[in-house]
Protein backbone atom coordinates (compact mmCIF):
# COMPACT_ATOMS: atom_id res chain seq x y z
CA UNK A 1 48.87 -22.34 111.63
CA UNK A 2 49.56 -25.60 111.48
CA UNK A 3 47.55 -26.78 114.93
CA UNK A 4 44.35 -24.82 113.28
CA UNK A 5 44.78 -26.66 110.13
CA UNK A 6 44.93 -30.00 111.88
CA UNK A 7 42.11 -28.74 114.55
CA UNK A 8 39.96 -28.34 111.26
CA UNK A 9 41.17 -31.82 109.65
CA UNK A 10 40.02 -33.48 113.09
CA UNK A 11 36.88 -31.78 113.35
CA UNK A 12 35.31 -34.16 110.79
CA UNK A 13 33.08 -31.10 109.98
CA UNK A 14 30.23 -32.16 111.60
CA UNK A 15 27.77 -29.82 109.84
CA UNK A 16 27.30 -31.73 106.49
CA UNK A 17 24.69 -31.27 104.79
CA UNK A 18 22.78 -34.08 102.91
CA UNK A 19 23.68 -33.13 99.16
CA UNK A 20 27.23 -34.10 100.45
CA UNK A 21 29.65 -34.92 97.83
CA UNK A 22 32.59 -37.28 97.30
CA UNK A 23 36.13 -35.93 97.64
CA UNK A 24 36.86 -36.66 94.10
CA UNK A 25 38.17 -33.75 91.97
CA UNK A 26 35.28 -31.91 90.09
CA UNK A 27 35.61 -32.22 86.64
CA UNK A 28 33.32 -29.57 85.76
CA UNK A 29 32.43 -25.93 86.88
CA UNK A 30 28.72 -25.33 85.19
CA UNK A 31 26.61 -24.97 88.56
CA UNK A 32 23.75 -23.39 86.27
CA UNK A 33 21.91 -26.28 86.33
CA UNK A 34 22.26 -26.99 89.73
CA UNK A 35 21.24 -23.65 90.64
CA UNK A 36 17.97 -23.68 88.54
CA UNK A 37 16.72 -26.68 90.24
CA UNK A 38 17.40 -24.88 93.76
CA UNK A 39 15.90 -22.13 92.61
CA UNK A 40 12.94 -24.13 91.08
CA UNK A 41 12.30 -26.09 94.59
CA UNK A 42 12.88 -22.73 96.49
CA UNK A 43 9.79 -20.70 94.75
CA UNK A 44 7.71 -24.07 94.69
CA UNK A 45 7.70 -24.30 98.39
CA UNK A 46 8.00 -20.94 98.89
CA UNK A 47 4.36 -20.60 96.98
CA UNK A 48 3.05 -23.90 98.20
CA UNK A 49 1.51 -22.09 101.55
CA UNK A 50 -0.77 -20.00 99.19
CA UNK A 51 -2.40 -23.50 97.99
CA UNK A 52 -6.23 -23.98 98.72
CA UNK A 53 -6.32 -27.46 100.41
CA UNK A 54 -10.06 -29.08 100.35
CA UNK A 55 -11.19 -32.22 101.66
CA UNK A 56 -14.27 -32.81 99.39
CA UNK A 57 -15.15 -32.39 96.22
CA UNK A 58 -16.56 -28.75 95.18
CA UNK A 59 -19.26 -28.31 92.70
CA UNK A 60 -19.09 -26.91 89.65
CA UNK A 61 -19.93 -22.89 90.60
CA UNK A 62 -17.94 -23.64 93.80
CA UNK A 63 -14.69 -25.18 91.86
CA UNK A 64 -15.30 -21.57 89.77
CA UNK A 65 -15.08 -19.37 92.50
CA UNK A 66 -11.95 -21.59 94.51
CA UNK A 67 -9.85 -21.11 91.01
CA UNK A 68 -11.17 -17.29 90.55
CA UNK A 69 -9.69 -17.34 94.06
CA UNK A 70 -7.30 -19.06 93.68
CA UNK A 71 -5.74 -16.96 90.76
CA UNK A 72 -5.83 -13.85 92.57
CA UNK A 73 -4.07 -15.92 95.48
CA UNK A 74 -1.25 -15.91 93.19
CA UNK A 75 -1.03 -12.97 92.05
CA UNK A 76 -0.92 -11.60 95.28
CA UNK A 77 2.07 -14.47 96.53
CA UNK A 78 3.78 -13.15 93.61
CA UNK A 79 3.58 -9.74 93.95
CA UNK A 80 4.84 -10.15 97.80
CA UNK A 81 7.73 -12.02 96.97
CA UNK A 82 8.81 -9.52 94.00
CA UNK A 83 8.29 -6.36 97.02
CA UNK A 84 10.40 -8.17 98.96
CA UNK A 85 7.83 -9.51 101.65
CA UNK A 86 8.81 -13.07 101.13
CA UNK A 87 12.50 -12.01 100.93
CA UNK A 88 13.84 -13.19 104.44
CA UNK A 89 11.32 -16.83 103.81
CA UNK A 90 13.42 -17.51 100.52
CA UNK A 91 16.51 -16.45 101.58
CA UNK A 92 15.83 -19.61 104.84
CA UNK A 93 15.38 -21.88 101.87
CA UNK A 94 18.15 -20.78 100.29
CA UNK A 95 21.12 -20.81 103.06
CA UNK A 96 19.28 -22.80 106.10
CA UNK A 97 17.35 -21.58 108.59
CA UNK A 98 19.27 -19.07 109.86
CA UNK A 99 21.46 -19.92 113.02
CA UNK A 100 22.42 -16.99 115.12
CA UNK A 101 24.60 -16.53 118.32
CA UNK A 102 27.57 -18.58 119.59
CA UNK A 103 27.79 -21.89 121.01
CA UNK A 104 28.82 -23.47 123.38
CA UNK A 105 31.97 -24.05 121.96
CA UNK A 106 35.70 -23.00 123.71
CA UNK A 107 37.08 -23.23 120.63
CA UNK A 108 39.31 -19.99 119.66
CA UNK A 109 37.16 -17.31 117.08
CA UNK A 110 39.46 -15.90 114.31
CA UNK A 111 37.56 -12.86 112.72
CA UNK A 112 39.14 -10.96 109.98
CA UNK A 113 42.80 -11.57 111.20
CA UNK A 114 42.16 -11.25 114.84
CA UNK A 115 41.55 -14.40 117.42
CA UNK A 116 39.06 -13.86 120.38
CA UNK A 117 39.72 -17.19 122.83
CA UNK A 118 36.37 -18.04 124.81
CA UNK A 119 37.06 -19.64 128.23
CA UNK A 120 34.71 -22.46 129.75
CA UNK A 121 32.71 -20.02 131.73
CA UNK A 122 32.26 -17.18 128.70
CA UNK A 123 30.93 -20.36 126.82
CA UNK A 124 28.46 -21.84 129.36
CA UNK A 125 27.20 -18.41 130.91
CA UNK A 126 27.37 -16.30 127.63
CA UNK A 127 27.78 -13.50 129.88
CA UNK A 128 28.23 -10.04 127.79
CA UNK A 129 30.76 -8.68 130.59
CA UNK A 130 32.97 -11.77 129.44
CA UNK A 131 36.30 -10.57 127.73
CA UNK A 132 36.82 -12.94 124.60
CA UNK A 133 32.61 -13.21 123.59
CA UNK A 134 32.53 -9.03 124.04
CA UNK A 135 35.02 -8.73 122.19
CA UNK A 136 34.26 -10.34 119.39
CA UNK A 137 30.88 -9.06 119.60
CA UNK A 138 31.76 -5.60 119.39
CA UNK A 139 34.01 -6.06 116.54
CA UNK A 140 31.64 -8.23 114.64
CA UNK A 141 28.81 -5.63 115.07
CA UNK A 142 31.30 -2.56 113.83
CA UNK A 143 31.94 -4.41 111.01
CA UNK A 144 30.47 -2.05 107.73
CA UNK A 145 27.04 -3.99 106.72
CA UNK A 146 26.02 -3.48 103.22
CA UNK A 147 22.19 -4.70 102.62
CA UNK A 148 19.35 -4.33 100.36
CA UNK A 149 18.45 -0.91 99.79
CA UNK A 150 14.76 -0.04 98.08
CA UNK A 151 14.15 3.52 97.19
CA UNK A 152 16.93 5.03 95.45
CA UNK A 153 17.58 6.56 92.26
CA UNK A 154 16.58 4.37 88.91
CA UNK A 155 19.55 2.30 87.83
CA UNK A 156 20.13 3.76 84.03
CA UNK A 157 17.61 2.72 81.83
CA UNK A 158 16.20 -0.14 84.10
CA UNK A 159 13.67 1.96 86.43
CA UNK A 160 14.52 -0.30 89.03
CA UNK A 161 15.07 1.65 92.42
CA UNK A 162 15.55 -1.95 94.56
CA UNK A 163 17.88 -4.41 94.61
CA UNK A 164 15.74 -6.79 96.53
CA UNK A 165 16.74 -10.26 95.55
CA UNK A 166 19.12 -10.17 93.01
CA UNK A 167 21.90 -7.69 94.63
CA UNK A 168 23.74 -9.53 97.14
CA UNK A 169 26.63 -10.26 95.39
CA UNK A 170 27.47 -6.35 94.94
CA UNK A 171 26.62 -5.94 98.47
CA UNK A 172 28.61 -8.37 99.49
CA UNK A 173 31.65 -7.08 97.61
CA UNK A 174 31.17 -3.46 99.21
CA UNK A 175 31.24 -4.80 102.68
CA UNK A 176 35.00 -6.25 101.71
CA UNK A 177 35.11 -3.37 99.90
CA UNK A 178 34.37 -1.18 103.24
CA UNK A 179 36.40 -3.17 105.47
CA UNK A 180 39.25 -3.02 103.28
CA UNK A 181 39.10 0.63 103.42
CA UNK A 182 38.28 0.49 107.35
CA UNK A 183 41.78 -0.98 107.66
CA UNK A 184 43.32 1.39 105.74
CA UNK A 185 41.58 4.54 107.27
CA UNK A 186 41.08 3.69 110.17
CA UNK A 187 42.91 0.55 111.35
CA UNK A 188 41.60 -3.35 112.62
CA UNK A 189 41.67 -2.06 116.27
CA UNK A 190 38.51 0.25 115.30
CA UNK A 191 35.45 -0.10 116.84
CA UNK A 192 32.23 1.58 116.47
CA UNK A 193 30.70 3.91 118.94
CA UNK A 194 27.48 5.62 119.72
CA UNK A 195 29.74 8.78 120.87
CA UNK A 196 29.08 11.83 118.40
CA UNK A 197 30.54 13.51 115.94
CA UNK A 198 31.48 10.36 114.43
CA UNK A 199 35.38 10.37 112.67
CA UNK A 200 35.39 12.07 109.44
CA UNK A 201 37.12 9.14 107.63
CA UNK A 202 34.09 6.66 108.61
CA UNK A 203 31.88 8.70 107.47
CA UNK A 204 33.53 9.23 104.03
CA UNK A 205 33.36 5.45 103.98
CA UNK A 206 29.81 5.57 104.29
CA UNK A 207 29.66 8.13 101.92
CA UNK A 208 31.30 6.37 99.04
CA UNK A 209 29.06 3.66 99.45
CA UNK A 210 25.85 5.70 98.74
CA UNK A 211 23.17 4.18 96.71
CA UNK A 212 23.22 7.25 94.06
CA UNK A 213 25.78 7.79 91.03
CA UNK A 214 27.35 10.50 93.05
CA UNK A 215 29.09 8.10 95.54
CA UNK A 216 32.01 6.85 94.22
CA UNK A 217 31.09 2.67 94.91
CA UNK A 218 27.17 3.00 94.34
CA UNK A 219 25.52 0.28 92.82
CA UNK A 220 25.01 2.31 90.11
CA UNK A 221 28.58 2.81 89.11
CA UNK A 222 29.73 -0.92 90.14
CA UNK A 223 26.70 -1.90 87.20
CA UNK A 224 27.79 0.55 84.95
CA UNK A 225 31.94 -1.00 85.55
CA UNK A 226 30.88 -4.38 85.00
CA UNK A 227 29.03 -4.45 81.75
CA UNK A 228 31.52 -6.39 80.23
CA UNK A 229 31.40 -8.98 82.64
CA UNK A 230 27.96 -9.36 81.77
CA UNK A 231 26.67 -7.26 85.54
CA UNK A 232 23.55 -6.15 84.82
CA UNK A 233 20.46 -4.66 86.96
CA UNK A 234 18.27 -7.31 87.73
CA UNK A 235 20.58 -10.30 87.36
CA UNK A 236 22.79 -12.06 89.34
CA UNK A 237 26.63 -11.89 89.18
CA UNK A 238 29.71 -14.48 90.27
CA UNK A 239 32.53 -14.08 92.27
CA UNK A 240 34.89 -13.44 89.40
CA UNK A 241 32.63 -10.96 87.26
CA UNK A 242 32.91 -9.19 90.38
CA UNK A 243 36.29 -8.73 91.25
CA UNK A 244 37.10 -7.73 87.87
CA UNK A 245 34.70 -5.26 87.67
CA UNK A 246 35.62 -3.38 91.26
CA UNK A 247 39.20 -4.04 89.13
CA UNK A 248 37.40 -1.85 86.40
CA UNK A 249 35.65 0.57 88.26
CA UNK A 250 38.86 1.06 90.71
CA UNK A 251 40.77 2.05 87.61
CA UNK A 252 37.85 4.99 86.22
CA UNK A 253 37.97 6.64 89.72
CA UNK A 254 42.26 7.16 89.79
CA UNK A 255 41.70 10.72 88.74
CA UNK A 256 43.56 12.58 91.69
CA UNK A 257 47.59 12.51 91.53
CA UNK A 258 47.94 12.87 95.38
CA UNK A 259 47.20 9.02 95.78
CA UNK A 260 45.42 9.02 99.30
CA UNK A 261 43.26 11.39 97.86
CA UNK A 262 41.54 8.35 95.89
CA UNK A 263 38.24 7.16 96.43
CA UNK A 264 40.29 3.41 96.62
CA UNK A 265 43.58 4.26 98.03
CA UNK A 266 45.28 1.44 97.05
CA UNK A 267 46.16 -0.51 94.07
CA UNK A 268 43.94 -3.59 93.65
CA UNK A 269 45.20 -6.92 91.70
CA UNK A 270 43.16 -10.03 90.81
CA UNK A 271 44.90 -12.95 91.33
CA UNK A 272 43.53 -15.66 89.01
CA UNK A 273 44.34 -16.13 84.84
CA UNK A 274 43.78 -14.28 81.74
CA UNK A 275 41.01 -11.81 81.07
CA UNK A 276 38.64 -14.59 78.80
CA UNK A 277 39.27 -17.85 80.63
CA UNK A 278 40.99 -19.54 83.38
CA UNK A 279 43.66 -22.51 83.68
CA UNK A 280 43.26 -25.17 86.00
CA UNK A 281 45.22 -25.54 88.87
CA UNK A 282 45.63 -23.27 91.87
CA UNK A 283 45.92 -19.28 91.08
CA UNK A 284 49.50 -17.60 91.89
CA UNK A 285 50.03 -14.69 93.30
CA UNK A 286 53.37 -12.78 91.12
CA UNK A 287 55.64 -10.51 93.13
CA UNK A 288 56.46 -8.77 90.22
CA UNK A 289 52.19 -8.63 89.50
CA UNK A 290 51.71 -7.03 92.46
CA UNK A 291 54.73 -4.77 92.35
CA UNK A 292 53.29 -3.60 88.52
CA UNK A 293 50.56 -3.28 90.34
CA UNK A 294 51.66 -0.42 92.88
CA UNK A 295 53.63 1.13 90.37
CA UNK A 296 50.88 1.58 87.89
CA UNK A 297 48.58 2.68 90.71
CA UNK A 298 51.37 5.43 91.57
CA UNK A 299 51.91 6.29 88.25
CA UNK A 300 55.33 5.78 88.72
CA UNK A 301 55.93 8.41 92.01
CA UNK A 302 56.33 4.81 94.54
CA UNK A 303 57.39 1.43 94.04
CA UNK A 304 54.96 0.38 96.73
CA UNK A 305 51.28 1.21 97.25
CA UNK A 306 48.20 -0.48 99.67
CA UNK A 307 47.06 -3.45 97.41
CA UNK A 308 43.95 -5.16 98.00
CA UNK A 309 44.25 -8.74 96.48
CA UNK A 310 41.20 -10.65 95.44
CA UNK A 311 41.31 -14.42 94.51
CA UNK A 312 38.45 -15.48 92.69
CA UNK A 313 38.11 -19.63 93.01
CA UNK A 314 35.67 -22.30 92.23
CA UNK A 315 36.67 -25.19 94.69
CA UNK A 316 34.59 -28.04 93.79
CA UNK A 317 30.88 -28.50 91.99
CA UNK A 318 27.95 -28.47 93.74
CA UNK A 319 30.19 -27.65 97.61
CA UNK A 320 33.58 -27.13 98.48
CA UNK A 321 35.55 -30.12 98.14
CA UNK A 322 36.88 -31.45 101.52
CA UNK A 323 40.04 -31.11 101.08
CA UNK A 324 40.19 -27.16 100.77
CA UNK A 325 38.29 -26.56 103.97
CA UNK A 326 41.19 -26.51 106.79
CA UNK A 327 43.25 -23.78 104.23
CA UNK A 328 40.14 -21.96 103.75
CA UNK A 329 39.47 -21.27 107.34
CA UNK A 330 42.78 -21.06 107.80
CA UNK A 331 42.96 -17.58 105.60
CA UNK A 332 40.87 -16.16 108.69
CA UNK A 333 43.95 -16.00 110.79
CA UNK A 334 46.03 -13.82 108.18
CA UNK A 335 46.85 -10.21 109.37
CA UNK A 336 45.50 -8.97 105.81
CA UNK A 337 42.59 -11.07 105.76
CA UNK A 338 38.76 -9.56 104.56
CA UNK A 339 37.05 -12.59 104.55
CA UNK A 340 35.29 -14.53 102.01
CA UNK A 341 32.59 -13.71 99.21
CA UNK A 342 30.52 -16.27 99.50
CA UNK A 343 27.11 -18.50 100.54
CA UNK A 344 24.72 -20.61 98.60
CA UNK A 345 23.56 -20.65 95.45
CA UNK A 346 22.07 -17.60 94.32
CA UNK A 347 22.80 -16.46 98.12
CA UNK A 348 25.52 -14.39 98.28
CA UNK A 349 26.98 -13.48 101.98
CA UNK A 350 30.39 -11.68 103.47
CA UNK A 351 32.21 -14.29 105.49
CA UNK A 352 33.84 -12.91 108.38
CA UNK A 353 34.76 -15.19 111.00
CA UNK A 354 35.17 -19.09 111.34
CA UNK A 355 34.74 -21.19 114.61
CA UNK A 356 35.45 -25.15 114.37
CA UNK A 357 33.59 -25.65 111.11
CA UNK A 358 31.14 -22.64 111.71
CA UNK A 359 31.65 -19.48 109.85
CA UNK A 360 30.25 -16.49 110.53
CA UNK A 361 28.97 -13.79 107.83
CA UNK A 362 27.23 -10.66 107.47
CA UNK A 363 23.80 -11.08 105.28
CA UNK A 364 22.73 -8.55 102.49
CA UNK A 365 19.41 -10.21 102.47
CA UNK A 366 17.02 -7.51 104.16
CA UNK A 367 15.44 -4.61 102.59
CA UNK A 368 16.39 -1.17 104.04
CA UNK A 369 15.13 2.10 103.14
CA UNK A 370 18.36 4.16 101.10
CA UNK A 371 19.85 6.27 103.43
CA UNK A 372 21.77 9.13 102.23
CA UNK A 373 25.07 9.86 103.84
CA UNK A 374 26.76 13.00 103.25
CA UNK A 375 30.44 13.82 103.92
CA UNK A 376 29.89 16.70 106.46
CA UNK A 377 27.13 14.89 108.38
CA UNK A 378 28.77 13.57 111.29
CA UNK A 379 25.73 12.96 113.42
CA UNK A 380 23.72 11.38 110.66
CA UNK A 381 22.15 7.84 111.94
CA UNK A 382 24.48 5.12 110.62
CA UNK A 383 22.68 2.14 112.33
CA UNK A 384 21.28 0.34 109.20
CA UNK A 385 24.92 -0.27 108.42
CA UNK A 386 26.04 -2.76 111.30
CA UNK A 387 24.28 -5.18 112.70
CA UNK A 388 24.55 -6.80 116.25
CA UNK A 389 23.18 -10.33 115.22
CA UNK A 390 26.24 -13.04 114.92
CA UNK A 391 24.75 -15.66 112.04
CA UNK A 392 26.23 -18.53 111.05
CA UNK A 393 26.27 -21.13 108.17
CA UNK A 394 28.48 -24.89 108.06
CA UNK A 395 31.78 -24.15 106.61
CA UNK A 396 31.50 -27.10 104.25
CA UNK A 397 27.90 -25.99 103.24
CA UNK A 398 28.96 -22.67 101.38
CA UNK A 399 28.96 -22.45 97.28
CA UNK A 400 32.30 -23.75 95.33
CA UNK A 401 32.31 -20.59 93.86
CA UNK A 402 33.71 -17.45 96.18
CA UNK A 403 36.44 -15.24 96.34
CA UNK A 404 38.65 -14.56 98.82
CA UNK A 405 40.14 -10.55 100.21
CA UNK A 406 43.47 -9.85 101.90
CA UNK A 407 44.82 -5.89 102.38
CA UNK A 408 48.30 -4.90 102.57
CA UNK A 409 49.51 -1.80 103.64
CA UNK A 410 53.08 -1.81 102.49
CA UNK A 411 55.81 -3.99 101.12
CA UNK A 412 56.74 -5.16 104.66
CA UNK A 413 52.64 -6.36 105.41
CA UNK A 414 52.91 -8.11 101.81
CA UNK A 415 56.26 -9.92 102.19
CA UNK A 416 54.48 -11.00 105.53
CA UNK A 417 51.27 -12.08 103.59
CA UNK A 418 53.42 -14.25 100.81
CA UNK A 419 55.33 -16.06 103.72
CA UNK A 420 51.99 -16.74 105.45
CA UNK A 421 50.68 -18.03 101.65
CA UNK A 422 53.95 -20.17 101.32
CA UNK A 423 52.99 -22.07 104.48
CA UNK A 424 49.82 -22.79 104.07
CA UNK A 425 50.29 -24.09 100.97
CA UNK A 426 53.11 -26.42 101.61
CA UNK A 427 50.43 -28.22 104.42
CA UNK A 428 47.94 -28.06 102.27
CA UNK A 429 48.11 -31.48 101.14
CA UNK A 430 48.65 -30.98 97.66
CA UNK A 431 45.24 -28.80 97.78
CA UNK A 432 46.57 -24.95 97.71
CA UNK A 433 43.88 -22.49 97.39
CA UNK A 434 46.90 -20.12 95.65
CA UNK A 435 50.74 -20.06 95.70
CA UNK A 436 53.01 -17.16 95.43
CA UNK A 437 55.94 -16.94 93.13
CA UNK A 438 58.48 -14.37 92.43
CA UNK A 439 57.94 -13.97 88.28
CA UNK A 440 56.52 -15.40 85.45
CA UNK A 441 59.21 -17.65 83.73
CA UNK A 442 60.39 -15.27 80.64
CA UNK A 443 59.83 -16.54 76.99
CA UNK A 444 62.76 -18.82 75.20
CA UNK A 445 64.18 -17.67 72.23
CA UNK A 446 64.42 -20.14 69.27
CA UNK A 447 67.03 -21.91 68.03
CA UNK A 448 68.66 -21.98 64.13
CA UNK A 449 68.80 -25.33 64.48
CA UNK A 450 65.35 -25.67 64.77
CA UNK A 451 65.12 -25.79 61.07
CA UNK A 452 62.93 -22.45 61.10
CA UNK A 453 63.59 -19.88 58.34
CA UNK A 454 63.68 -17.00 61.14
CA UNK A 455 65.87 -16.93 63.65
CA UNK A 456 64.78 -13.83 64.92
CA UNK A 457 61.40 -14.91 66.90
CA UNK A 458 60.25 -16.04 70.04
CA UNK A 459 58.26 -19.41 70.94
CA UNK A 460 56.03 -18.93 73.77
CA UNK A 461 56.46 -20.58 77.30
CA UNK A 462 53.80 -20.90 79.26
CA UNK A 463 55.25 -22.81 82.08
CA UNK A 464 55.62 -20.71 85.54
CA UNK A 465 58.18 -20.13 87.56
CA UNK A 466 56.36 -22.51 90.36
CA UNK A 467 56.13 -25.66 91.33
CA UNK A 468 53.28 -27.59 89.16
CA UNK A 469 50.15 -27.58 90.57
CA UNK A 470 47.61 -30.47 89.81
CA UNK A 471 45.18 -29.88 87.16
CA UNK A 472 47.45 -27.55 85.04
CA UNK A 473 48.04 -30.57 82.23
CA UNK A 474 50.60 -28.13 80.42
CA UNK A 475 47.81 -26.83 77.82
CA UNK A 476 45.63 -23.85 77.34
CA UNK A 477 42.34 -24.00 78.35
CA UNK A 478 40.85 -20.63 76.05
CA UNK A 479 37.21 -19.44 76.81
CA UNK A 480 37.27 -21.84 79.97
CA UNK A 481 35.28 -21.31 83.34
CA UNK A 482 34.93 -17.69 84.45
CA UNK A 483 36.50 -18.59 88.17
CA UNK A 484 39.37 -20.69 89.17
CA UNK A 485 38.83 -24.08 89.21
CA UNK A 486 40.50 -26.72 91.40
C-alpha cells in the first residue's frame, strides 16, 4: 500500500488540467456556480457550429431570409440536442475528448480490488493473447454497464420516457449498485461469457435493474426513494442525495424474512454525518454503526450481514485537492472495493480502475433502446449492458464531489476492510478520506456542582471516540453542505 501511495505521490500527476488549483484547503463547497458557467460554455460551443458565417454584407430581403433561416437553424440544433443527437458532442465538452485504450505504460492496473501487472512486451505490442492486458480486458468488459435508456415507461407524472442527459448519476449508482451485487452473487472471479443459458443469478441482476416500476432498482423507484433528497425526473442529483436515497429505497424493498431472498441482500450504511448537514473533517466509519447496521437489516436473527458502505465526500472546490489523490487511488486496491461515483461537472461516470494517474470508468452517456429483461429469460441478449471499450479520464481532473463503494461479505471481510482503512489513513498525510473507530464517545452526565437545579440530565458530547481530524473546529455546523467536505 504504501509503495502505490508513494508511486502516486511521485507521479507528479502529469495529466493536469489548466483550471488547476492550489493545494490550499477549500473553504467552500457551492460548485453551483461553477457548474453553470461550464454548462453555459458547453451549450455555447456546442450550438456555435449551427452559426451562419458570411463574408459580406447581405441586403435587406437577404438579411430576412438568413435570420428566417437562421431561426429554424436553431430550433432544429435544439431539438437534436434535447433527442439526444448531440449527446456524445456535449458529453466531449464536458469530460475531455474521450481517451480510450491503454498505454504504453508497465505500470500495475488495480480494477475493483484486483491488480493485472502488464509486462514490457504486453505494453509495446498490445497483443490480446497477452496475460495481464486480457485479463483486465475481460474483466473490465463483464463489468454490469448501466446507460441511458429512451423508451420506457413514463416516470410518474413527468411523461418523460428518457433519461438522456440528466440521468447519469442514477446510472452510475446502479452500476456500483450491480457490481456490488455481482460480488455477492456471483463472486470478483466472474466473468462474462457468450456461452448460453446464462446463470440464473446474473440474470436476476439484470432483472432488478429494469427500466419499469416492476424491477426492484428501476429508475422509477430510485426517483420515487429520493424525493426527499430533492431527486427528481429531469434534474440532476449529487453524490450524497444519492446514497441516501439507495439508503431509502434499500429499506422499502426488506419485505422478505429469509434475508437472501432480498432484492439487496445486504445491509447498506452511509458513512458521512447527520441526516440535514455535514461536519467538517474526514467521515468515520463506527463499528458499532455498521454492526446496528446488520442487526437491523436481520431484524435481529444475525449479528452480521453483507454491508455495502458508501462514503459520500466533497474533496476540494472546483477539483480534488492534491493531497487526497494517492489515498483515493489507493481505495482501488481494497478487496471490497466498487469504485468511485464520479466525473465532471454535470458528468457523472463509474470509476473502476486506476493506472499511474489514469482512471478508468464506465460512461452512462449513450442512449440505448430499454431492454426488458425477464427472470426466466436466460438467452435474452444482454450486450447493451457491458461494454468492451476501456476509457479513461486524469485522476486529478474528476469533480470534488463523488462517493466512494466498498462490499463486505462478513465480519471477517469487514475487520479486513477497517485494518486496510486504518493504514491508509495513518500515510495519508494528515489528508484521510475516512477513519474507522470502534464507537461514538457516550454522553457525560452532569455534575451537582455545576450549579444546575437538576441533577438528573445529560449535557451532550459531541466529541468522537477518534483522533481529531482537521477541519472539525469542535462546533456544529447545522444545515451545512450536503457531502463531506475536507
Amino acid at each position: 500500500m504504501k509503495g502505490f501511495c508513494e508511486k502516486a505521490v511521485a507521479s507528479k500527476f502529469s495529466c493536469k488540467t489548466k483550471s488547476d488549483s492550489s493545494n490550499s484547503e477549500p473553504q467552500s463547497s457551492d460548485t453551483k456556480l461553477s457548474k453553470v458557467s461550464l454548462w453555459s460554455s458547453v451549450f455555447a460551443s456546442a450550438f456555435s457550429v449551427f452559426e451562419t458565417n458570411s463574408e459580406s454584407s447581405p441586403s435587406a430581403s437577404e438579411k430576412k431570409a438568413i435570420d428566417n433561416g437562421r431561426n429554424n437553424g436553431w430550433t432544429t440544433a435544439v431539438r437534436k440536442v434535447v433527442t439526444g443527437v448531440s449527446m456524445r458532442r456535449i458529453q466531449e465538452r464536458v469530460l475531455g475528448t474521450s481517451k480510450t485504450g491503454i498505454s504504453s505504460s508497465t505500470s500495475d492496473i488495480w480494477l475493483l480490488g484486483l491488480c493485472y501487472k502488464i509486462s514490457q512486451e504486453e505494453s509495446s505490442n498490445h497483443a490480446s493473447s497477452s496475460n495481464g492486458l486480457a485479463e483486465f480486458e475481460q474483466d473490465f468488459s463483464s463489468r454490469i454497464l448501466m446507460t441511458y435508456r429512451k423508451g420506457f415507461e413514463a416516470i410518474g407524472d413527468s411523461k418523460l420516457t428518457s433519461d438522456v442527459n440528466w440521468g447519469c448519476m442514477l446510472r452510475s449508482s446502479q452500476m456500483l449498485v450491480a457490481q456490488a451485487l455481482l460480488l455477492h452473487r456471483m463472486g470478483r472471479s466472474w466473468r462474462k461469457t457468450s456461452h448460453k443459458p446464462m446463470d440464473q443469478d446474473y440474470i436476476e441482476i439484470l432483472h432488478h435493474f429494469g427500466d419499469s416500476k416492476a424491477s426492484a432498482f428501476s429508475i422509477h423507484n430510485i426517483l420515487q426513494a429520493g424525493k426527499a433528497y430533492g431527486l427528481a425526473a429531469g434534474s440532476w442529483v449529487g453524490p450524497y442525495a444519492m446514497c441516501r436515497s439507495w439508503e431509502t429505497l434499500a429499506r422499502s424493498k426488506r419485505e422478505e424474512t429469509d434475508l437472501e431472498c432480498q432484492s439487496l441482500p445486504m445491509a447498506i450504511y452511509i458513512v458521512s454525518g447527520d441526516e440535514d448537514g455535514e461536519r467538517g473533517g474526514a467521515p468515520v466509519v463506527y463499528i458499532e454503526e455498521a454492526s446496528r447496521h446488520c442487526l437491523e437489516f436481520s431484524k435481529g436473527q444475525v449479528d452480521w450481514t453483507p454491508i455495502l458502505l458508501l462514503v459520500p465526500l466533497v474533496l476540494g472546490l472546483e477539483k480534488v485537492n492534491p493531497r487526497y489523490i494517492p489515498s483515493l487511488a489507493a481505495t482501488f486496491t481494497f478487496p471490497q472495493s466498487l469504485g468511485i461515483l464520479g466525473g465532471k461537472p454535470g458528468a457523472s461516470t463509474y470509476i473502476v480502475g486506476v493506472q499511474d494517474e489514469k482512471a478508468f470508468y464506465l460512461d452512462p452517456h449513450e442512449a440505448q433502446s430499454v431492454v426488458d429483461i425477464r427472470r426466466e429469460n436466460l438467452e435474452a441478449d444482454t450486450s447493451s449492458y457491458h461494454c468492451n471499450i476501456i476509457r479513461h479520464i486524469c485522476l486529478d481532473s474528476i469533480d470534488p464531489s463523488l462517493a466512494i463503494g466498498f462490499y463486505c461479505r462478513d465480519k471477517d471481510d469487514f475487520d479486513d476492510f477497517c485494518i486496510r482503512a486504518s493504514k491508509l489513513a495513518d500515510k495519508s498525510n494528515g489528508a484521510p478520506l475516512f477513519t474507522v473507530a470502534h464507537i461514538h464517545s457516550l454522553p457525560k452526565p452532569i455534575s451537582c456542582s455545576d450549579g444546575m437545579d437538576d441533577c438528573s440530565g445529560f449535557r451532550e458530547d459531541d466529541s468522537f471516540d477518534v483522533v481529531s481530524n482537521k477541519g472539525a473546529e469542535g462546533y456544529e455546523h447545522e444545515h451545512e453542505d450536503d457531502w463531506q467536505l475536507l
